[in-house]
Protein backbone atom coordinates (compact mmCIF):
# COMPACT_ATOMS: atom_id res chain seq x y z
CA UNK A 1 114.33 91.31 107.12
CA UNK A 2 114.18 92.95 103.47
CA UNK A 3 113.55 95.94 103.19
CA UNK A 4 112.72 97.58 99.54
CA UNK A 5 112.62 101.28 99.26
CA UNK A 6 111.08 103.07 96.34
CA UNK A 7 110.58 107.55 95.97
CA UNK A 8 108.36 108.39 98.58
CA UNK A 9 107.74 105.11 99.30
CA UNK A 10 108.84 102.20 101.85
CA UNK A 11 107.99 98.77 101.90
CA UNK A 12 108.83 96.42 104.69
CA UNK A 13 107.94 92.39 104.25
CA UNK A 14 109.53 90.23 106.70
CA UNK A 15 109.94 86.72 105.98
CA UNK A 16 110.72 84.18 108.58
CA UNK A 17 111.33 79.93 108.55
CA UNK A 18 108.94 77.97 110.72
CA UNK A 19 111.79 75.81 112.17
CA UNK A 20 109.32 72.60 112.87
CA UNK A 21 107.56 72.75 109.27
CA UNK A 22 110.82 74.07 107.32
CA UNK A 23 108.65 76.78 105.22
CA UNK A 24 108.84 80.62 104.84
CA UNK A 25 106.44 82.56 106.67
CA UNK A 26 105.62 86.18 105.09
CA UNK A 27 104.36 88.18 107.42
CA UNK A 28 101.88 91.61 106.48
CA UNK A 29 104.06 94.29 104.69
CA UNK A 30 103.60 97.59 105.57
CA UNK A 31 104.14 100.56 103.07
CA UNK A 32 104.21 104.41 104.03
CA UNK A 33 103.45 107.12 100.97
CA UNK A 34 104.14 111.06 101.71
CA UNK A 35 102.50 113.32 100.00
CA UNK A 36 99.19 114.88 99.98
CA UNK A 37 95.65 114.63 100.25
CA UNK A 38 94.04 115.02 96.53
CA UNK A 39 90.58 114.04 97.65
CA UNK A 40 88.47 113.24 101.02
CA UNK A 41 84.64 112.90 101.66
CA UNK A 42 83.46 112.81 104.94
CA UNK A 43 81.55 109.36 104.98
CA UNK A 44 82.98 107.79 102.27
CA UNK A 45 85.12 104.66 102.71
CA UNK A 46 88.41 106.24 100.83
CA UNK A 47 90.07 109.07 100.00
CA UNK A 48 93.01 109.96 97.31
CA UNK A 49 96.42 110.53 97.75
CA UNK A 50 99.43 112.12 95.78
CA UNK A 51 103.04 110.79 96.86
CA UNK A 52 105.72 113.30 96.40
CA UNK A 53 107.85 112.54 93.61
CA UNK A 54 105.76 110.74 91.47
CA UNK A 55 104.28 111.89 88.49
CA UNK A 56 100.65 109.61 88.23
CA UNK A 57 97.20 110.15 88.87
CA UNK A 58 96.36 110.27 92.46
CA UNK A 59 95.88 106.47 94.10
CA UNK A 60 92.68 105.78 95.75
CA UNK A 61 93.49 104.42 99.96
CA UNK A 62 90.56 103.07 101.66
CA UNK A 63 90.10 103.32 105.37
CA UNK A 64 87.41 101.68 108.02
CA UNK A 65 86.84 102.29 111.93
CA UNK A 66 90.08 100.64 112.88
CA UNK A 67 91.86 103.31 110.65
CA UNK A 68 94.05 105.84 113.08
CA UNK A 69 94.49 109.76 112.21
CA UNK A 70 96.95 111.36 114.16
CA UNK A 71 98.92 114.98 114.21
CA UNK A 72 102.31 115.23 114.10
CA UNK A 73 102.70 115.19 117.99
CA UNK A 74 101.18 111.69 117.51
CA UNK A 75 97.48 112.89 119.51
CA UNK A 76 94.42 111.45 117.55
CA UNK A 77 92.46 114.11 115.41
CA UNK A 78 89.00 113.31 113.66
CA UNK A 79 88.73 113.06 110.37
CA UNK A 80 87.37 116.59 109.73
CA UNK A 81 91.03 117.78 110.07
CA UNK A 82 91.67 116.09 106.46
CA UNK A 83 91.66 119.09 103.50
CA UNK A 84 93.02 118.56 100.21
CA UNK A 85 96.55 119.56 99.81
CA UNK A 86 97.23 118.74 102.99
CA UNK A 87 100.30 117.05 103.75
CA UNK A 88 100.71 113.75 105.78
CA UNK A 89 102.33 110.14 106.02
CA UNK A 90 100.10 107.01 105.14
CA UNK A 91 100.85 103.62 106.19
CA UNK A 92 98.94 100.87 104.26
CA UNK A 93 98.91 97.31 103.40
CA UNK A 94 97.79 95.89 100.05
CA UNK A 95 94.95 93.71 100.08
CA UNK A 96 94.49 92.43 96.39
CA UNK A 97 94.20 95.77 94.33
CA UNK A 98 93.18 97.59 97.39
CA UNK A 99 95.32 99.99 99.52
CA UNK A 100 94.18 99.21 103.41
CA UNK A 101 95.27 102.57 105.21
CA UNK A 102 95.76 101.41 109.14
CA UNK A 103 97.51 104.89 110.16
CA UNK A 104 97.31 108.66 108.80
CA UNK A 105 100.28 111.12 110.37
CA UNK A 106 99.17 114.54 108.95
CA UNK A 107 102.53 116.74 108.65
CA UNK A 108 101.13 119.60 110.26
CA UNK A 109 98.55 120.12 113.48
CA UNK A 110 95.26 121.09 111.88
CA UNK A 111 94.06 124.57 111.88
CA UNK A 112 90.99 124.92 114.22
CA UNK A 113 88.06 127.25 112.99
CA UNK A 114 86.49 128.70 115.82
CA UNK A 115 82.68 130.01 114.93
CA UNK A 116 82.07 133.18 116.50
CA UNK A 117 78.76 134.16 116.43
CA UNK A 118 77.63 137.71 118.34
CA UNK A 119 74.23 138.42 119.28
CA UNK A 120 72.41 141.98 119.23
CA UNK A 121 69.38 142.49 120.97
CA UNK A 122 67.55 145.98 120.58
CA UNK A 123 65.18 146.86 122.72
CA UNK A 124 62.58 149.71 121.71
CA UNK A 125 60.61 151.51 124.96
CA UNK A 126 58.19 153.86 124.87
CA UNK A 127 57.75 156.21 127.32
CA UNK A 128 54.13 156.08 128.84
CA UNK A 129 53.55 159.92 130.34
């Protein structure tokens, strides 16, 4: 197993021999990026992202239905939780010049907005004498 590390960044590829052919066999690396959310739009197929401790523009990830978002106790959380700025882990594979995201850890649980909505009913009764 190699593993390369880079700021804010790990890669893993495994390479392994098929023993009956004699050939390598690279398996699917798997990267992880921390930083934060720079963009998100419900229904779209992407979002971007800004890795701590580099100085770039903000890389575009794309995710599909098989993509996981979890909270930091590891539950699964919808993707309304995602605000820019916030903080998380991706894990991705690349896929040509495409960033597949298969997992989202945000750092920290997301804040629930309870709507509270209060009803007033006024009642006017004459008096009939």
């Amino acid at each position: 197993m190699v593993a390369v590390s880079a700021i804010a960044q790990t890669s893993t590829t495994v390479t392994t021999r098929d023993a009956a052919a004699g050939t390598a066999v690279t398996e699917t690396s798997t990267t992880t990026a921390t930083g934060t959310f720079a963009t998100y739009t419900p229904g779209s197929d992407y979002f971007t992202f800004e890795s701590r401790g580099t100085t770039g523009a903000p890389v575009k990830y794309y995710y599909d239905k098989n993509t996981t978002d979890l909270d930091p106790e590891g539950r699964t959380v919808t993707w309304s939780s995602v605000r820019p700025n916030e903080p998380a882990t991706v894990y991705y594979v690349r896929e040509g010049d495409r960033m597949i995201v298969r997992k989202v850890v945000l750092t920290k649980a997301p804040t629930v907005i309870e709507k509270q909505t209060t009803t007033t009913t006024t009642t006017n009764e004459k008096e009939h004498h």
